[in-house]
C-alpha atoms as a PDB file:
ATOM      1  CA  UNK A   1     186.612 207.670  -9.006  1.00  0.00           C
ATOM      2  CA  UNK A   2     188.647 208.913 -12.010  1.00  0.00           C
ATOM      3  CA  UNK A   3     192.306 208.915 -12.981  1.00  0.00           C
ATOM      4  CA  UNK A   4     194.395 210.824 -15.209  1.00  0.00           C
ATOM      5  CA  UNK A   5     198.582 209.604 -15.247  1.00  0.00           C
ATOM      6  CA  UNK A   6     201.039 211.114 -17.656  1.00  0.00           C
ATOM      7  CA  UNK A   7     204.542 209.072 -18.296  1.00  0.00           C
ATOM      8  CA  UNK A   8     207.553 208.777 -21.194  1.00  0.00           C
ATOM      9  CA  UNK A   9     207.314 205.149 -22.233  1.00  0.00           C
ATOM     10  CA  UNK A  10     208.420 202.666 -24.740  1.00  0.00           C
ATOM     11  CA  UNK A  11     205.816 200.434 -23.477  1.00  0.00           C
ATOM     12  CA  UNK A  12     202.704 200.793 -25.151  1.00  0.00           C
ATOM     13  CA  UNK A  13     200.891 197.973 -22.927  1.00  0.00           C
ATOM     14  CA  UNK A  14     197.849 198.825 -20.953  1.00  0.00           C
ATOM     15  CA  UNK A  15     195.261 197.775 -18.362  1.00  0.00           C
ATOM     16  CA  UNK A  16     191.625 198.432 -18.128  1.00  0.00           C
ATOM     17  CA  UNK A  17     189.263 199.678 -15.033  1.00  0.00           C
ATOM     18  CA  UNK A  18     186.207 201.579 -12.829  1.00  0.00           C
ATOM     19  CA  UNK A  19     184.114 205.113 -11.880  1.00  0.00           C
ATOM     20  CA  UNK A  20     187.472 207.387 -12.195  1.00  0.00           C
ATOM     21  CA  UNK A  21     189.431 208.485 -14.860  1.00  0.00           C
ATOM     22  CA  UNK A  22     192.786 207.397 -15.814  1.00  0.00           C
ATOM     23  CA  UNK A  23     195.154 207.975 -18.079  1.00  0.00           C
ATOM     24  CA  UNK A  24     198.435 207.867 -19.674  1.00  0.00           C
ATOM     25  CA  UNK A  25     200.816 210.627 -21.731  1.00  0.00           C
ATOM     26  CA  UNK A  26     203.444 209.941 -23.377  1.00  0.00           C
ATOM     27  CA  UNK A  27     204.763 211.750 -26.037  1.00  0.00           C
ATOM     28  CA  UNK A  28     207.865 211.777 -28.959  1.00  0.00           C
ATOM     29  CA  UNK A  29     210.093 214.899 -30.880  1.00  0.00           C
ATOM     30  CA  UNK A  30     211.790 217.696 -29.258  1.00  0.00           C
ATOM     31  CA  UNK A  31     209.967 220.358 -26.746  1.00  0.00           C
ATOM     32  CA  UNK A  32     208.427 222.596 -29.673  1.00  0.00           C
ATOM     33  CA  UNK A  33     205.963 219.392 -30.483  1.00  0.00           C
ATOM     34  CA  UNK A  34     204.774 219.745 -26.827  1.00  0.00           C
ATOM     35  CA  UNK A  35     201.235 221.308 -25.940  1.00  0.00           C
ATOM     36  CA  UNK A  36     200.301 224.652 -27.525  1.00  0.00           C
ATOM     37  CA  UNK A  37     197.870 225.986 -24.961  1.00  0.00           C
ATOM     38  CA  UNK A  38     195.094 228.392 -26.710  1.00  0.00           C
ATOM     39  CA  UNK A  39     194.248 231.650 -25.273  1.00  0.00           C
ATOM     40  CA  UNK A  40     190.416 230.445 -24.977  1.00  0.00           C
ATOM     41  CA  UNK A  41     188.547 229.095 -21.967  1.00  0.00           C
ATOM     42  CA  UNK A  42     188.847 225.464 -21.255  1.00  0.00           C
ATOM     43  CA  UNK A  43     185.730 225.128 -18.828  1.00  0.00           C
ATOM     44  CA  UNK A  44     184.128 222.731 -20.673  1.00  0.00           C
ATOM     45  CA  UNK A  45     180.919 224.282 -21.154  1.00  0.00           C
ATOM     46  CA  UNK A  46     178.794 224.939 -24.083  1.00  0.00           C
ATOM     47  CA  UNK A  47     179.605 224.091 -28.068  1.00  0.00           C
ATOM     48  CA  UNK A  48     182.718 225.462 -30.168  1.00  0.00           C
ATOM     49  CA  UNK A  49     182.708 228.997 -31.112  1.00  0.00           C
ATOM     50  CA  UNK A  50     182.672 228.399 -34.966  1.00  0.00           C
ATOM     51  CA  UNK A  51     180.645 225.803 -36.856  1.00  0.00           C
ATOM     52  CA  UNK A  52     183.573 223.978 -37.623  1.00  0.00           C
ATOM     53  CA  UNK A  53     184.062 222.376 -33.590  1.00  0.00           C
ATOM     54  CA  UNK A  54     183.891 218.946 -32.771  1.00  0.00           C
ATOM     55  CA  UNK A  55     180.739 219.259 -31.583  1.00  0.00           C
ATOM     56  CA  UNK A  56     177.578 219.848 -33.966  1.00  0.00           C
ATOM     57  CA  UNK A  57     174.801 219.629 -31.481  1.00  0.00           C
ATOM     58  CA  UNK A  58     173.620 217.449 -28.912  1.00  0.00           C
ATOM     59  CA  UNK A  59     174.845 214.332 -29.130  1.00  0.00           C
ATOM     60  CA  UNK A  60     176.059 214.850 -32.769  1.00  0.00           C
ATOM     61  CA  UNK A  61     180.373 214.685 -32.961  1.00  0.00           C
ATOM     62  CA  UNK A  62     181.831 215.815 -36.371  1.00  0.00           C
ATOM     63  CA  UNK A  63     185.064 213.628 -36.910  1.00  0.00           C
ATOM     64  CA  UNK A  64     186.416 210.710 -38.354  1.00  0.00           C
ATOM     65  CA  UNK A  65     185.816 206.988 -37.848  1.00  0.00           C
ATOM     66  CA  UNK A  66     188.261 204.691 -38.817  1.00  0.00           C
ATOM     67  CA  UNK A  67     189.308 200.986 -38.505  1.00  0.00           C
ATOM     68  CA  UNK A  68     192.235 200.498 -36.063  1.00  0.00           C
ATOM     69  CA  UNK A  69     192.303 197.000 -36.290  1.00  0.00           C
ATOM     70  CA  UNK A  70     191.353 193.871 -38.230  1.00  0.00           C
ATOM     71  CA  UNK A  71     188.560 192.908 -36.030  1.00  0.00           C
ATOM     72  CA  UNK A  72     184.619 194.557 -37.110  1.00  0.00           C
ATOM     73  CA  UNK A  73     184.520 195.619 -33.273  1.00  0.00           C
ATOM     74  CA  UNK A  74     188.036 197.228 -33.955  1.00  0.00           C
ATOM     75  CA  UNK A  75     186.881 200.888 -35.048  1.00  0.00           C
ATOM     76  CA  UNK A  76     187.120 204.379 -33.418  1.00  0.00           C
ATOM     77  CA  UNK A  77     186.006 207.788 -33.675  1.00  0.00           C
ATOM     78  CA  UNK A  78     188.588 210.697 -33.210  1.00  0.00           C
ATOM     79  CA  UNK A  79     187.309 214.806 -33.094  1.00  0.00           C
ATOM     80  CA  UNK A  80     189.710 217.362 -34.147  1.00  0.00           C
ATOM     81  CA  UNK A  81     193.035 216.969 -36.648  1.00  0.00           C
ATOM     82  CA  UNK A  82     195.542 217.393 -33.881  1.00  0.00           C
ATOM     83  CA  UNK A  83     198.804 215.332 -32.663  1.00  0.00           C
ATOM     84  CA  UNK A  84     197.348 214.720 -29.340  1.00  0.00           C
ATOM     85  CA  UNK A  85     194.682 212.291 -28.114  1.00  0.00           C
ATOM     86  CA  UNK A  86     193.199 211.959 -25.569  1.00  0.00           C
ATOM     87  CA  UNK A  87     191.736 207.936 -25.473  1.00  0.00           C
ATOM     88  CA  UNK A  88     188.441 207.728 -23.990  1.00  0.00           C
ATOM     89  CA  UNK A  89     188.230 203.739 -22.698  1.00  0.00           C
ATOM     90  CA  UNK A  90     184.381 203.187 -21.066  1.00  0.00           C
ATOM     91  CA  UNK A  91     183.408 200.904 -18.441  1.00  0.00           C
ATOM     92  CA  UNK A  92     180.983 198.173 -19.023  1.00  0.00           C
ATOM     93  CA  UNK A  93     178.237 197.767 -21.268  1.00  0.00           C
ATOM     94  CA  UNK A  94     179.947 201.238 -22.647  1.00  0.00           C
ATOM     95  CA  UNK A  95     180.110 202.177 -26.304  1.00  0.00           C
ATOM     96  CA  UNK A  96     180.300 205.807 -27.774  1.00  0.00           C
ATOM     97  CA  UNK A  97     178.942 208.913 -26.158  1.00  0.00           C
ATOM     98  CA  UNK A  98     179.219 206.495 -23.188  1.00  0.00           C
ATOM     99  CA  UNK A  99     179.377 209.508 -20.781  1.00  0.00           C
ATOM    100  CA  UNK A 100     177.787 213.444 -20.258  1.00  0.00           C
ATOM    101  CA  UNK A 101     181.121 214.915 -19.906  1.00  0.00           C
ATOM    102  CA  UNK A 102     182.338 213.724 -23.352  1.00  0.00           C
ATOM    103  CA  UNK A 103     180.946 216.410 -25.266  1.00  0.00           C
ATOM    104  CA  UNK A 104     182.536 219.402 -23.509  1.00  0.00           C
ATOM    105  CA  UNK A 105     185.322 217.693 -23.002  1.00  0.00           C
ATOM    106  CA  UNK A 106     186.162 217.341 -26.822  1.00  0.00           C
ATOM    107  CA  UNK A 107     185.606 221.221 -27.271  1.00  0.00           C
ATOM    108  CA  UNK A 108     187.947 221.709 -24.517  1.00  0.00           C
ATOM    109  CA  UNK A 109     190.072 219.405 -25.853  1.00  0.00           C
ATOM    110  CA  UNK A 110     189.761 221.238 -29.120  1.00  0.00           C
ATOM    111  CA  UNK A 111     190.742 224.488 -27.687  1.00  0.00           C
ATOM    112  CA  UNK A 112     194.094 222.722 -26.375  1.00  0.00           C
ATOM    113  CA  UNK A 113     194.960 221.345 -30.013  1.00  0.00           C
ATOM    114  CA  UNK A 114     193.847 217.530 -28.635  1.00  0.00           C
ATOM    115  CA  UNK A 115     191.682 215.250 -29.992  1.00  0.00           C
ATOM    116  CA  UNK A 116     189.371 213.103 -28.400  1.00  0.00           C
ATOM    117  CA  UNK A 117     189.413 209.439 -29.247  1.00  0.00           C
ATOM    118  CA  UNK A 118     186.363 207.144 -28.711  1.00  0.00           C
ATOM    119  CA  UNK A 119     187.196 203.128 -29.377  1.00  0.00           C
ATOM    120  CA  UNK A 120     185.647 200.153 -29.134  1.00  0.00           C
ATOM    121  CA  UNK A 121     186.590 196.921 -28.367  1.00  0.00           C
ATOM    122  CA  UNK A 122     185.674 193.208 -27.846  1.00  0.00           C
ATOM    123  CA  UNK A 123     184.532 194.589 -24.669  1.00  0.00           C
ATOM    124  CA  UNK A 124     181.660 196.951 -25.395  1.00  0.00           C
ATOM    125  CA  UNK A 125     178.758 197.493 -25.038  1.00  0.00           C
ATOM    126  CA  UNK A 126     177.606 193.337 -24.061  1.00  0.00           C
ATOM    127  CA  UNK A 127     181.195 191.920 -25.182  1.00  0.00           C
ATOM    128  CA  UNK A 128     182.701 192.459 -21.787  1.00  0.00           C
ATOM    129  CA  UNK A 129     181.428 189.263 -20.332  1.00  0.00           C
ATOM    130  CA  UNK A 130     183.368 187.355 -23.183  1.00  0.00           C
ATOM    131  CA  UNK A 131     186.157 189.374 -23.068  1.00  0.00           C
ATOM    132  CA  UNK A 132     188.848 190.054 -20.540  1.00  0.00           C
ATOM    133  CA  UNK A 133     191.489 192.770 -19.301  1.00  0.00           C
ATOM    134  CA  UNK A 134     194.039 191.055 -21.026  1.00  0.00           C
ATOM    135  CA  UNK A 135     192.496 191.327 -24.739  1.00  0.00           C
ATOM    136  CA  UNK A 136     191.242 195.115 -23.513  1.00  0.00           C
ATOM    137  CA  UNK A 137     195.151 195.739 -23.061  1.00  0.00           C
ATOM    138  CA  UNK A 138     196.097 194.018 -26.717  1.00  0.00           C
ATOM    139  CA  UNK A 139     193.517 196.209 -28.548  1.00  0.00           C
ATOM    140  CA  UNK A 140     194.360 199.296 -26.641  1.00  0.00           C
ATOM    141  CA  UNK A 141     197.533 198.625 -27.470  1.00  0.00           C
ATOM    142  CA  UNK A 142     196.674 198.453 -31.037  1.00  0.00           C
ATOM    143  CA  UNK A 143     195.129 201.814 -31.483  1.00  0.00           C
ATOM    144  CA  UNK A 144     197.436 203.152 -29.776  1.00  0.00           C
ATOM    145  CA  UNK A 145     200.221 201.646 -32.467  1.00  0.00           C
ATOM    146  CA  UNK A 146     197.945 202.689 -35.305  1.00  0.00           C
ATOM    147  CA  UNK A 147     198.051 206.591 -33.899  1.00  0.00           C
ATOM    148  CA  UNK A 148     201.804 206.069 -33.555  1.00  0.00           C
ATOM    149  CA  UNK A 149     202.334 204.982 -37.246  1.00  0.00           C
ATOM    150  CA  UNK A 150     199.132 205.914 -39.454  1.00  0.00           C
ATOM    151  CA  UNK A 151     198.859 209.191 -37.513  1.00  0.00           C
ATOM    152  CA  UNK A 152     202.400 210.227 -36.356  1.00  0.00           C
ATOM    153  CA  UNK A 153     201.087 210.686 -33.065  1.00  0.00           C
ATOM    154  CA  UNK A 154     202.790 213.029 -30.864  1.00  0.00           C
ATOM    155  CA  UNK A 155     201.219 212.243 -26.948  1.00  0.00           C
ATOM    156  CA  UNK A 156     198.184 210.243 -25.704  1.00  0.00           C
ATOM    157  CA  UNK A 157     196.541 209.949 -22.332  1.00  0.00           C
ATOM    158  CA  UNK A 158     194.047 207.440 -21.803  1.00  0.00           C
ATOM    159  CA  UNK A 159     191.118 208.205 -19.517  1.00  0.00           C
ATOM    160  CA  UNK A 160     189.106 205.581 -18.237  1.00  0.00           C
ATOM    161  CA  UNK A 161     185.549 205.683 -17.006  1.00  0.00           C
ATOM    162  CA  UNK A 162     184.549 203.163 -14.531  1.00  0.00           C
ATOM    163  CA  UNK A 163     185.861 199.543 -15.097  1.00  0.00           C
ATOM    164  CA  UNK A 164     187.807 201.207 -18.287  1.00  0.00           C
ATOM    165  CA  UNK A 165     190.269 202.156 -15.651  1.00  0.00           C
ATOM    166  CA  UNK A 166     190.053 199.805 -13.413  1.00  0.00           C
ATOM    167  CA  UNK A 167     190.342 201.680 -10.404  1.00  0.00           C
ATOM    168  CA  UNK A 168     187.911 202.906  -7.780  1.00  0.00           C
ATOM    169  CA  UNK A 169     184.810 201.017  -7.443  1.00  0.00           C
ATOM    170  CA  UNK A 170     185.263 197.770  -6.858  1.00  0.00           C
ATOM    171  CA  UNK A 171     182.774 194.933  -9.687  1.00  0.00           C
ATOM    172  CA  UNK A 172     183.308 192.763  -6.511  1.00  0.00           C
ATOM    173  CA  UNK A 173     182.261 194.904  -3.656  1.00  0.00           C
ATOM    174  CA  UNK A 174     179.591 195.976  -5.602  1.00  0.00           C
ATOM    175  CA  UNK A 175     178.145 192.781  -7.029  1.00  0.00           C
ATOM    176  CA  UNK A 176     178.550 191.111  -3.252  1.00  0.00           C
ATOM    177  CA  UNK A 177     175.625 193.403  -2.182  1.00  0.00           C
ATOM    178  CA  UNK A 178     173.388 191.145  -4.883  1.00  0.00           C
ATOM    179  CA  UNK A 179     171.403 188.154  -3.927  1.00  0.00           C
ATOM    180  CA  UNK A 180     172.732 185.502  -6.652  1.00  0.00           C
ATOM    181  CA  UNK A 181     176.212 186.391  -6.634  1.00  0.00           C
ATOM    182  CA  UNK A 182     177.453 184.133  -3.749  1.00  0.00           C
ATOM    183  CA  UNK A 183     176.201 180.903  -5.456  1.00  0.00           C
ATOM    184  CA  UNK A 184     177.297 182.225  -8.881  1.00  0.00           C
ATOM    185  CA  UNK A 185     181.144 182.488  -7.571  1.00  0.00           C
ATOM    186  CA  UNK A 186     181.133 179.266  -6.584  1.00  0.00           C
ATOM    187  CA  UNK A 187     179.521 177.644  -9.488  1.00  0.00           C
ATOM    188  CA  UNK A 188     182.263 179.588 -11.814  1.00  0.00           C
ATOM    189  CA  UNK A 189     185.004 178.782  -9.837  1.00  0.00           C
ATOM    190  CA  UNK A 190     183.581 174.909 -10.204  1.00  0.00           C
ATOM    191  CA  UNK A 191     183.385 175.555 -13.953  1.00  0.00           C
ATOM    192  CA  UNK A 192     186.959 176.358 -13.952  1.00  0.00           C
ATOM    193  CA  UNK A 193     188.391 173.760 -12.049  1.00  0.00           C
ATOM    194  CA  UNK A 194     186.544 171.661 -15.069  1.00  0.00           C
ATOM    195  CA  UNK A 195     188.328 173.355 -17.525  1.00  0.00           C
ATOM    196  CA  UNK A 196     185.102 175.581 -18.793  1.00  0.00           C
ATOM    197  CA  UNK A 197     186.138 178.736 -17.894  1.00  0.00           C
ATOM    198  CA  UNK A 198     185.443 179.673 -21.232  1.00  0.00           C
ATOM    199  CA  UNK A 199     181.650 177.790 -20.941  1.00  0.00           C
ATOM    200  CA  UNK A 200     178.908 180.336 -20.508  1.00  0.00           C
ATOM    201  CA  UNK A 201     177.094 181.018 -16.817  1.00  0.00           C
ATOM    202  CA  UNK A 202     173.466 180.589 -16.262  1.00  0.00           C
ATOM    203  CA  UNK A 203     171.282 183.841 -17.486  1.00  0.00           C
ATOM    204  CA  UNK A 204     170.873 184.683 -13.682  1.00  0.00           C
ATOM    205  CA  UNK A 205     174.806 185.687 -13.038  1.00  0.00           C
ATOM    206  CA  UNK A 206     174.494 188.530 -15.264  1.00  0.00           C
ATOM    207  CA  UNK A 207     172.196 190.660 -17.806  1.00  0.00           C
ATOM    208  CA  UNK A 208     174.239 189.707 -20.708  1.00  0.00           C
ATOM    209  CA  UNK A 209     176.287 186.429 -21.714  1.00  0.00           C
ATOM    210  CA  UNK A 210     179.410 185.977 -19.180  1.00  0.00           C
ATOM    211  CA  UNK A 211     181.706 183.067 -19.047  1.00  0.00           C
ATOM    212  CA  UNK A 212     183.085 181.735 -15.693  1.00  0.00           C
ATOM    213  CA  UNK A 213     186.074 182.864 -16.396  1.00  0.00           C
ATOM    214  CA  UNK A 214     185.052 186.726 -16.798  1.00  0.00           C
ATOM    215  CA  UNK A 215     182.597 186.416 -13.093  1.00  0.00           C
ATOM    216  CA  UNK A 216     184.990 184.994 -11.407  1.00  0.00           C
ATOM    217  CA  UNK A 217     187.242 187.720 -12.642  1.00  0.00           C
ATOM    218  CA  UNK A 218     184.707 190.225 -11.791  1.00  0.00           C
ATOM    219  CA  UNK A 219     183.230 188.580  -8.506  1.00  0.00           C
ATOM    220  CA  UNK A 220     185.707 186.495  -6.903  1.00  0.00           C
ATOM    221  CA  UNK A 221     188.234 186.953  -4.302  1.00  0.00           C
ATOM    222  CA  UNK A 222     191.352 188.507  -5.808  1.00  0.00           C
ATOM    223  CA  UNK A 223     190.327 187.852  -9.541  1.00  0.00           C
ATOM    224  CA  UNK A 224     192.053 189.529 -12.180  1.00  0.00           C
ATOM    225  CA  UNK A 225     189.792 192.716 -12.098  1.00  0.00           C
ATOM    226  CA  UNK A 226     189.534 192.470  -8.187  1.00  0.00           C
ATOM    227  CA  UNK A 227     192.029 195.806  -8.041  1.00  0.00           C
ATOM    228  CA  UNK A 228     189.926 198.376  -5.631  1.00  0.00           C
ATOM    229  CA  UNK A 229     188.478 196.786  -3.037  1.00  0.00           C
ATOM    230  CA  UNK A 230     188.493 198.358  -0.064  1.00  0.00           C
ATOM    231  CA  UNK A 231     189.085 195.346   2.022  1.00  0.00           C
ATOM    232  CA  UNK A 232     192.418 194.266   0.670  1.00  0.00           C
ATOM    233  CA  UNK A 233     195.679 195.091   2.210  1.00  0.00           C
ATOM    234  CA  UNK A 234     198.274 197.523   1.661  1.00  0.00           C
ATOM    235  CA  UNK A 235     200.763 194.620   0.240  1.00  0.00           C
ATOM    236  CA  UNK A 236     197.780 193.283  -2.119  1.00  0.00           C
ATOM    237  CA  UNK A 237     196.821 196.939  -3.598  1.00  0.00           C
ATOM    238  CA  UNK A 238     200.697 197.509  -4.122  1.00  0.00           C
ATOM    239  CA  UNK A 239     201.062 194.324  -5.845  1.00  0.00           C
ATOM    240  CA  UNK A 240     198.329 195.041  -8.441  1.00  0.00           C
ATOM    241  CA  UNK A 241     198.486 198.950  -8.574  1.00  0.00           C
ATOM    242  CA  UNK A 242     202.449 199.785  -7.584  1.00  0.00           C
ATOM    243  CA  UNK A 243     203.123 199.508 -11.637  1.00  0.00           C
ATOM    244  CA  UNK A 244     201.485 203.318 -11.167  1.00  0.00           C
ATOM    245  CA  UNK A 245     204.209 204.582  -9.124  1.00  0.00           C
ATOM    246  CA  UNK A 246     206.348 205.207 -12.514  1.00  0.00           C
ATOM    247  CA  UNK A 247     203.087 207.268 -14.289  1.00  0.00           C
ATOM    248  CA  UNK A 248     202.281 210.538 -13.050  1.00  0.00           C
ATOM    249  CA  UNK A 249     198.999 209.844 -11.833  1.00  0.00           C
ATOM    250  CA  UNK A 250     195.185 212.005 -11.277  1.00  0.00           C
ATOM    251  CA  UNK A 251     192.469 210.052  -9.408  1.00  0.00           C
ATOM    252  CA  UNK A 252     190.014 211.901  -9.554  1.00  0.00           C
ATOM    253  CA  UNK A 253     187.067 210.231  -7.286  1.00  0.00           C
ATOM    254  CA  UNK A 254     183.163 210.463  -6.991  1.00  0.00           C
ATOM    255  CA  UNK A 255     182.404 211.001  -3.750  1.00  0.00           C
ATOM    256  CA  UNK A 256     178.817 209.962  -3.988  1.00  0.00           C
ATOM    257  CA  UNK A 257     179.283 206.787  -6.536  1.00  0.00           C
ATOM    258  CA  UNK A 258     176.192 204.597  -5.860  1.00  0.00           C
ATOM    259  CA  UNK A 259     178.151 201.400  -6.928  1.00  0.00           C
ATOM    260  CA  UNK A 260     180.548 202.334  -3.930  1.00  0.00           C
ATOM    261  CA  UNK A 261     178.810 200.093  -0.860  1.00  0.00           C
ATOM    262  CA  UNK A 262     177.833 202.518   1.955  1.00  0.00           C
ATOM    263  CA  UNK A 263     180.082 200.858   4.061  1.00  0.00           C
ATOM    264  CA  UNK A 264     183.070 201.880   2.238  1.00  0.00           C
ATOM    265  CA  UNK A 265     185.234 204.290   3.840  1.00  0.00           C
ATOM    266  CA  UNK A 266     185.496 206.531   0.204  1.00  0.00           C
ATOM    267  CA  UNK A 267     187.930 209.157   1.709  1.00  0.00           C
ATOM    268  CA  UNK A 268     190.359 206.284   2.898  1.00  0.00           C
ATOM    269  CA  UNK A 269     190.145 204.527   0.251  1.00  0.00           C
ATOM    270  CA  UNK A 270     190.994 206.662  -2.477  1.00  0.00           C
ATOM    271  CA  UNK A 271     194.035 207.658  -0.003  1.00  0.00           C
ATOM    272  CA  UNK A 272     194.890 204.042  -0.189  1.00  0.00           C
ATOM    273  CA  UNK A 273     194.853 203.499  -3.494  1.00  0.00           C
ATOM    274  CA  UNK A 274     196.928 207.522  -4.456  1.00  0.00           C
ATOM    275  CA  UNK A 275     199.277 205.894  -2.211  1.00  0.00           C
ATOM    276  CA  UNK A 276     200.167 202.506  -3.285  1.00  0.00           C
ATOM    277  CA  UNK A 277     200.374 204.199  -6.884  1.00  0.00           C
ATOM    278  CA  UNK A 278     203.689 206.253  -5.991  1.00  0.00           C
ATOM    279  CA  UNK A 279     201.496 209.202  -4.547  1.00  0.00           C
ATOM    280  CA  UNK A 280     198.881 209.550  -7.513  1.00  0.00           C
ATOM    281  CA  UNK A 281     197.250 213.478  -7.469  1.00  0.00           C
ATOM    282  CA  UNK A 282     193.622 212.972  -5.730  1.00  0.00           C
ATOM    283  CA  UNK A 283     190.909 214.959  -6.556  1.00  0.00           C
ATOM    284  CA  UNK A 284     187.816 214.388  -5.037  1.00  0.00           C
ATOM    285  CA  UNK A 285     184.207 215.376  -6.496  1.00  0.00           C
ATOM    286  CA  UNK A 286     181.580 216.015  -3.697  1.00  0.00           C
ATOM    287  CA  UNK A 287     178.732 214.682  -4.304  1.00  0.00           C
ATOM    288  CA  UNK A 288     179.742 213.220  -7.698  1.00  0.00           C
ATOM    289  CA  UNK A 289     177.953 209.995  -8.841  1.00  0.00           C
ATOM    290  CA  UNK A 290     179.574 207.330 -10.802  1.00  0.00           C
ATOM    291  CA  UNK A 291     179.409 208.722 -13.863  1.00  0.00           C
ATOM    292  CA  UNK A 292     179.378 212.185 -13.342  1.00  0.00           C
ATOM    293  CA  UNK A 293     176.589 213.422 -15.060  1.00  0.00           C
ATOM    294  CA  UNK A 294     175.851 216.120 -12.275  1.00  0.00           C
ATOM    295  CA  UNK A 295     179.419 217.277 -11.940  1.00  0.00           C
ATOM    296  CA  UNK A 296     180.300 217.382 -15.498  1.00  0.00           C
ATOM    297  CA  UNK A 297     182.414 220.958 -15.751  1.00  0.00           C
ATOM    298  CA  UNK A 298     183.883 219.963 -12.552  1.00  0.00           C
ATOM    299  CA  UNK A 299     184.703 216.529 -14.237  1.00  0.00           C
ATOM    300  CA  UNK A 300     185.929 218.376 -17.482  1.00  0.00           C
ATOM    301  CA  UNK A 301     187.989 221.325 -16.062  1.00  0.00           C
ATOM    302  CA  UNK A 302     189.727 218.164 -13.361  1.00  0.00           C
ATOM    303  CA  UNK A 303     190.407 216.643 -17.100  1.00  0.00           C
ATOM    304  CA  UNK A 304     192.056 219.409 -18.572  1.00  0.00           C
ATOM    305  CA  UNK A 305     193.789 220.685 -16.151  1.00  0.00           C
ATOM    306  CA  UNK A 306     196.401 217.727 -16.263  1.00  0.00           C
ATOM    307  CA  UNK A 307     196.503 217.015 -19.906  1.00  0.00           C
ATOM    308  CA  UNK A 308     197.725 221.551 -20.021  1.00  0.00           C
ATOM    309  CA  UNK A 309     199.885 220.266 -16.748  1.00  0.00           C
ATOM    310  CA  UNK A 310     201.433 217.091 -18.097  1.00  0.00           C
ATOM    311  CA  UNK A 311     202.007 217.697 -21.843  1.00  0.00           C
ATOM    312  CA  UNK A 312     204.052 215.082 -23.394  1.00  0.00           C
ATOM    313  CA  UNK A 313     207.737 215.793 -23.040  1.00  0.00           C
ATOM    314  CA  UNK A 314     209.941 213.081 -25.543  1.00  0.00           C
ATOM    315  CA  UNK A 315     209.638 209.128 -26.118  1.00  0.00           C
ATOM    316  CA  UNK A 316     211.369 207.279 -24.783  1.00  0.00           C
ATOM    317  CA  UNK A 317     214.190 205.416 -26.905  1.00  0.00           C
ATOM    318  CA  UNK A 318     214.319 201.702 -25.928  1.00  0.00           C
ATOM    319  CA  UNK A 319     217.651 201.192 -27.693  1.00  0.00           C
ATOM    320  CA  UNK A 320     219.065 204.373 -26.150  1.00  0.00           C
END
């Protein structure tokens, strides 16, 4: 599932998430800063026209990296010279070029005047298991100040892949379908109660190092990043999702996600969760896997077709 959500906000605070792509606009100065849409197709598909485009060759950006924070994990890698961004925030084990779609997107961003923003955190690649949603949120935050004040940043959406959205594949509906993962819960919960939540979990809960704290956030019952699953009731969902309802909202959902059990109901649920979120815009990819890599324009055009729809229109003044 993916999400796209546009809003005016003096809150710059965040949350992370899974297979969709979501997003946030928000965006300062008076309607002649909003989007300038270019006369040239935004499909998605093939490299930029001149040899000058964000994209070189396969695989191969052109851009700038840069240092949004004091942290060596802190550092992120922008295409294009432009007012926009669009953030890209990957799920886990993700780093750059975590995705197919990324490279058309950017030259369809670059057609739009946006720029496409790559980051990493304390969470990538094998950080997220030491990590948490929380410190995802702070550092998001962070770039998101530096584009404000280094860059005089003019709108950003983020769009999130997988649990970089947290949204519609559920870590613990998935990760129930594994052997281990019913003794591992209740080891990490133990661990907790202990007061090593922070202590790292036997090499058999997960590939690469996790602390009780972040599988039990992952696995459990209504831990922190237990947001999608399909088994939770309308009053849960709206408690941990009905922040949405004041962010224009895409979800945009794969319809074949292998990380989505085959019992899920996919077409409920992504009704579910549009709804608890204030009436978020569905689209739904048939046939789509988690990542998208065989519906890429479909994923791209989806994409673009909000940030054209919900340029940024004005911040918001918090001592207004």
């Amino acid at each position: 599932m993916n999400s796209l959500s546009t809003s005016a906000s003096s809150d710059s605070s965040v949350s992370s998430s899974t297979s969709w792509f979501s997003g946030i606009v928000r965006g300062r100065l008076d309607k002649s800063s909003s989007l300038k849409m270019a006369g040239s197709s935004s499909s998605g598909g093939g490299l930029a026209s001149n040899n000058e485009g964000p994209i070189k060759g396969k695989n191969q950006f052109r851009g700038v990296l840069f240092k949004y924070g004091p942290k060596s994990i802190q550092v992120a890698f922008k295409t294009g010279d432009y007012k926009q961004q669009v953030i890209f925030i990957g799920g886990l084990t993700d780093g750059f070029l975590a995705t197919d779609y990324l490279e058309p997107l950017a030259v369809a961003l670059d057609n739009e005047k946006w720029s496409l923003v790559q980051l990493l955190m304390s969470s990538s690649y094998s950080g997220y298991g030491t990590s948490s949603l929380e410190q995802d949120a702070m550092e998001i935050d962070q770039l998101i100040s530096y584009l404000i004040n280094k860059e005089n940043s003019e709108g950003v959406v983020l769009l999130g892949h997988s649990t970089g959205c947290q949204a519609p594949v559920s870590d613990r509906e998935y990760r129930a379908t594994l052997p281990e993962t019913a003794a591992m819960i209740d080891l990490a919960t133990s661990m907790i109660k202990e007061g090593l939540g922070s202590d790292l979990m036997p090499k058999e809960a997960d590939p690469s190092p996790i602390t009780a704290y972040r599988y039990n956030s992952l696995c459990a019952y209504m831990g922190d990043d237990d947001m999608f699953s399909s088994d939770l009731n309308e009053h849960q969902l709206r408690m941990r999702l009905g922040h949405m309802s004041s962010t224009p909202c895409q979800v945009i959902f794969s319809m074949d996600d292998e990380y989505v059990p085959e019992y899920v109901d996919k077409k409920a649920l992504v009704e579910r969760l549009c709804r608890v979120m204030g009436g978020a815009e569905k689209v739904e990819i048939e046939y789509g896997n988690h990542s998208l890599s065989n519906r890429v324009q479909e994923a791209v055009q989806a994409i673009i077709d909000f940030v054209k729809r919900e340029g940024p229109n004005g911040w918001d003044d918090p001592w207004s």
